[in-house]
C-alpha atoms as a PDB file:
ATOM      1  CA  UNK A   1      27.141 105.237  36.970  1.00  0.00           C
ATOM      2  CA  UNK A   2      29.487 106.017  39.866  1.00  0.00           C
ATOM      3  CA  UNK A   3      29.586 102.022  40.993  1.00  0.00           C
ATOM      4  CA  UNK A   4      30.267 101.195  37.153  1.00  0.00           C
ATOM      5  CA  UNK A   5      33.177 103.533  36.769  1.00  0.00           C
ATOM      6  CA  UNK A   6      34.609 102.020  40.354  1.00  0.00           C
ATOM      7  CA  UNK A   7      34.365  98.562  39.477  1.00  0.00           C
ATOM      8  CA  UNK A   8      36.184  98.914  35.879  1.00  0.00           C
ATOM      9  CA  UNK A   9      38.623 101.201  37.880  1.00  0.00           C
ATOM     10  CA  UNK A  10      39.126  98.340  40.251  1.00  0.00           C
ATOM     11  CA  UNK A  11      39.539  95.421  38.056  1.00  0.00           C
ATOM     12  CA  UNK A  12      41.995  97.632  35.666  1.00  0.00           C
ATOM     13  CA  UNK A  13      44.300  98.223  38.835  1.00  0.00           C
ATOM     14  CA  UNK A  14      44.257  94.844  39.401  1.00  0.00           C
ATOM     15  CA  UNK A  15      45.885  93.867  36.508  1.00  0.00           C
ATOM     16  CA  UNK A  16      48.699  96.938  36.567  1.00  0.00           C
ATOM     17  CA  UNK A  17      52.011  96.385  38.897  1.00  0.00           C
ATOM     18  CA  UNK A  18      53.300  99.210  41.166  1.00  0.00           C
ATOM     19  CA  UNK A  19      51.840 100.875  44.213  1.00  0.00           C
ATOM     20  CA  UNK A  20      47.699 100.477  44.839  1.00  0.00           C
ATOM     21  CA  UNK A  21      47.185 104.377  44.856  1.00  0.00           C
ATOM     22  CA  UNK A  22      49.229 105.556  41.871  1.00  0.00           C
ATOM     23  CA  UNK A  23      47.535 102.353  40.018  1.00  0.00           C
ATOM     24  CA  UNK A  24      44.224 103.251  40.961  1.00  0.00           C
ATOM     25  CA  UNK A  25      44.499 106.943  40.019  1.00  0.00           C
ATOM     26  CA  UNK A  26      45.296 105.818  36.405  1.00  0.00           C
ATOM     27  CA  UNK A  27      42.793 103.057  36.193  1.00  0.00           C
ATOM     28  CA  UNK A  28      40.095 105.439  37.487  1.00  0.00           C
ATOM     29  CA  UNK A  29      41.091 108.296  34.662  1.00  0.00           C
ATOM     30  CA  UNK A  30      41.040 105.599  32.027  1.00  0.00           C
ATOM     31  CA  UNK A  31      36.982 104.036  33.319  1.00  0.00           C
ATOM     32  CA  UNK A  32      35.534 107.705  33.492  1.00  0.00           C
ATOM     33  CA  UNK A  33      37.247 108.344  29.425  1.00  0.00           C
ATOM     34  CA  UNK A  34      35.650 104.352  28.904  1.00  0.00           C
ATOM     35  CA  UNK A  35      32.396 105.431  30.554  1.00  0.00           C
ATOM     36  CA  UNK A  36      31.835 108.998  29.198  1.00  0.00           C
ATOM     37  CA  UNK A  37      32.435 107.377  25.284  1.00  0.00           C
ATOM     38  CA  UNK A  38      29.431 105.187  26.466  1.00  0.00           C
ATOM     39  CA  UNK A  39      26.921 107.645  27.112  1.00  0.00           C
ATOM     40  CA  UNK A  40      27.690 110.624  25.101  1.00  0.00           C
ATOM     41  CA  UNK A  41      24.756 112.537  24.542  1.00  0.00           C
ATOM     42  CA  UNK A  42      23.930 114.112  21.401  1.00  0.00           C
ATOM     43  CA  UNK A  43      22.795 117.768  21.057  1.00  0.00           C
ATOM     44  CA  UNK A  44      19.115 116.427  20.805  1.00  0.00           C
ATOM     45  CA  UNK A  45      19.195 114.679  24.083  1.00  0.00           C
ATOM     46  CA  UNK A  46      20.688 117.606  25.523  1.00  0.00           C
ATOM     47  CA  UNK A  47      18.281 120.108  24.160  1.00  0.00           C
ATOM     48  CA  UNK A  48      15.493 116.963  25.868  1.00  0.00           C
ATOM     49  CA  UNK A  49      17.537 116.664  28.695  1.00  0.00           C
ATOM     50  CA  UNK A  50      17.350 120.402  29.205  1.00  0.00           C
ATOM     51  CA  UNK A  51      13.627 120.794  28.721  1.00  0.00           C
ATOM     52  CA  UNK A  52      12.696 118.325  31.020  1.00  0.00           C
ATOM     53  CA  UNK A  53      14.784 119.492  33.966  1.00  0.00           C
ATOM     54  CA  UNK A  54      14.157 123.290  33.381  1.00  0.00           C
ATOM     55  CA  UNK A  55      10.466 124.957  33.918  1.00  0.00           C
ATOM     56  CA  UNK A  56       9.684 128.145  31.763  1.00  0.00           C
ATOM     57  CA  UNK A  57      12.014 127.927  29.212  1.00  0.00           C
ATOM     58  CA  UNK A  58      12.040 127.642  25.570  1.00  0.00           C
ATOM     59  CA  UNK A  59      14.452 125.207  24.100  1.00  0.00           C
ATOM     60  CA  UNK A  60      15.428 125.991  20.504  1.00  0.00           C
ATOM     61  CA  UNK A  61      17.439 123.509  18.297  1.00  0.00           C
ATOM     62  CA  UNK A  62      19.094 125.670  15.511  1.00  0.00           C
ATOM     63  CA  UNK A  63      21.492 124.094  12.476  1.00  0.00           C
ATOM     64  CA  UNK A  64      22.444 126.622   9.755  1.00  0.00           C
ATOM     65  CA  UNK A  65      25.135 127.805   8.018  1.00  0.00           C
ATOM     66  CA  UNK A  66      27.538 124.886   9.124  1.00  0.00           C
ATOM     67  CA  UNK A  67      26.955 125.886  13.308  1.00  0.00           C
ATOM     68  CA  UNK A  68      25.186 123.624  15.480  1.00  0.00           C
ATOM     69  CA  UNK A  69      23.302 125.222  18.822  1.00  0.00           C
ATOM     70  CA  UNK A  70      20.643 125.141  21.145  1.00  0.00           C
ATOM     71  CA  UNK A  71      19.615 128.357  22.498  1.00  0.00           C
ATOM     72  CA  UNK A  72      17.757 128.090  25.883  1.00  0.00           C
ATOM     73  CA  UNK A  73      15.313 131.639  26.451  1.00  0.00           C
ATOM     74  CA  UNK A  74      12.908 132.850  28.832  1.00  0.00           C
ATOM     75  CA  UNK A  75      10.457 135.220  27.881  1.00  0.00           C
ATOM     76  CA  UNK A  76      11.010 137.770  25.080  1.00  0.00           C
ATOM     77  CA  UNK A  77      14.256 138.718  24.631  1.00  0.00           C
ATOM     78  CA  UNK A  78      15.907 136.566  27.513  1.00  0.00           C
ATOM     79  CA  UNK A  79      18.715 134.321  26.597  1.00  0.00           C
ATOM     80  CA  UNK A  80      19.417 132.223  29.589  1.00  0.00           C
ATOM     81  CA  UNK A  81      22.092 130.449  27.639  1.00  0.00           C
ATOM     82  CA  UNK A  82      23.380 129.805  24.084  1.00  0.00           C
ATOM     83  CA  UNK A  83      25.550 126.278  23.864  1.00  0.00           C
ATOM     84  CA  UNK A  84      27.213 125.148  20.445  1.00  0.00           C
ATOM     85  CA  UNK A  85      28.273 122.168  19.037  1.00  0.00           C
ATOM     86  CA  UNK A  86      30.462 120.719  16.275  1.00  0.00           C
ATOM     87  CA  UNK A  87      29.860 118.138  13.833  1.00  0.00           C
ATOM     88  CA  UNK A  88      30.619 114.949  16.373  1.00  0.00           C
ATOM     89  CA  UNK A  89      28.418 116.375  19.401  1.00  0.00           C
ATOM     90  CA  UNK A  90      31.008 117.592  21.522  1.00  0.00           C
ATOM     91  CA  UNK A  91      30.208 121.227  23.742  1.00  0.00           C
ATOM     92  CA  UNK A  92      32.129 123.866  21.899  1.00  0.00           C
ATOM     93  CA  UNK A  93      33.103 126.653  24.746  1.00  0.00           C
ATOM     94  CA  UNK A  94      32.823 127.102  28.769  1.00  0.00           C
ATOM     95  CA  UNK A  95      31.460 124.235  30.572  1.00  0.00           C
ATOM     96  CA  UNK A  96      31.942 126.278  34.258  1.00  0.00           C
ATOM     97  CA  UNK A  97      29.213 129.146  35.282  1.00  0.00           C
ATOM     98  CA  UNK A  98      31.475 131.854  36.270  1.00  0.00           C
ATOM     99  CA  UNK A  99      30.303 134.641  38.716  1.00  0.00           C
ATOM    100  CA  UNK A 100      29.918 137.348  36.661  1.00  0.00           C
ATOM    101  CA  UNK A 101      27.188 135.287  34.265  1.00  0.00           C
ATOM    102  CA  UNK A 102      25.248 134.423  37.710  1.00  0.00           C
ATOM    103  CA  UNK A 103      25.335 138.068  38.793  1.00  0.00           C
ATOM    104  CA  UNK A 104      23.893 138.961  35.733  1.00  0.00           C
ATOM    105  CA  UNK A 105      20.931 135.909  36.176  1.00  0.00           C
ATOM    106  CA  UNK A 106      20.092 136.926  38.693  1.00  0.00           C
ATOM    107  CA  UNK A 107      19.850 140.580  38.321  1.00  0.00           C
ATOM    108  CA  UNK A 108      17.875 139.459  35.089  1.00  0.00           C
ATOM    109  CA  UNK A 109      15.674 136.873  37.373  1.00  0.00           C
ATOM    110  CA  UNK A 110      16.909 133.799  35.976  1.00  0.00           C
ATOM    111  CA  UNK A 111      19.449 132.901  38.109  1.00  0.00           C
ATOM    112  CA  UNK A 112      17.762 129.386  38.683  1.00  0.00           C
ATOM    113  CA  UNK A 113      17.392 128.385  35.043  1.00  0.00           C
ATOM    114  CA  UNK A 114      20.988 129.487  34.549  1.00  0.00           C
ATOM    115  CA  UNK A 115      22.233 126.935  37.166  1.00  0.00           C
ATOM    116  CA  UNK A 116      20.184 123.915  36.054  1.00  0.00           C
ATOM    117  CA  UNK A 117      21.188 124.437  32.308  1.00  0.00           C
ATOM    118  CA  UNK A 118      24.745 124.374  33.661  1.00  0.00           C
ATOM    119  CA  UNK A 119      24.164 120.826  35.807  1.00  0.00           C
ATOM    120  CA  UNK A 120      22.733 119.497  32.508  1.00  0.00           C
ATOM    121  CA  UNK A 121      26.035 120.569  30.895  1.00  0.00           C
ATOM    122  CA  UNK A 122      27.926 119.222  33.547  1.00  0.00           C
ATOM    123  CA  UNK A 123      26.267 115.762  33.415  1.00  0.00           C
ATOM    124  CA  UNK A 124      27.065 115.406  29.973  1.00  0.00           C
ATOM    125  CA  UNK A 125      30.288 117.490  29.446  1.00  0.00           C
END
């Protein structure tokens, strides 16, 4: 994906007049927007994405009462993380893992389940 985003970056700065860095800057902002519209995942993926990459978890898809959210537990009672959606598939809230909700993993003992759900949101945030 990188090598994609570089080479549209590259042939868009090509085409643009001024100086090579302040060209590429712009051209590389305007492939990542180009290549993130591509491959937009939908909450379904996600909620796939997530199950595959994260062992001993429970991935619930849950669409009621006009929210949209998948609700990732371990164990009884154990909410390793609750992400919500609108209508179009975009992430509704925080997309960074501060410290205070990785203290609190890890007192709870889910401190590595926390930090994979959050690369998954990375990757497609």
């Amino acid at each position: 994906m990188m090598k994609k985003v570089m080479v549209k970056a590259v042939a868009m700065a090509k085409k643009m007049e001024g100086d090579w860095i302040a060209r590429m800057a712009l051209a590389l902002k305007a492939a990542w927007a180009m290549v993130k519209k591509e491959t937009k995942a939908t909450m379904q993926e996600v909620a796939e994405m997530i199950k595959e990459r994260v062992n001993g978890v429970q991935v619930n898809v849950w669409e009621r009462y006009g929210k949209r959210r998948i609700y990732v537990n371990k164990g009884f009672r154990n909410n390793v993380a609750m992400l919500e959606f609108d209508e179009n598939d975009n992430l509704i809230g925080d997309t960074k893992l501060d410290a205070m909700d990785l203290f609190g993993a890890r007192q709870a003992g889910w401190e590595e389940e926390l930090i994979a759900v959050y690369d998954v949101i990375e990757e497609v945030a």
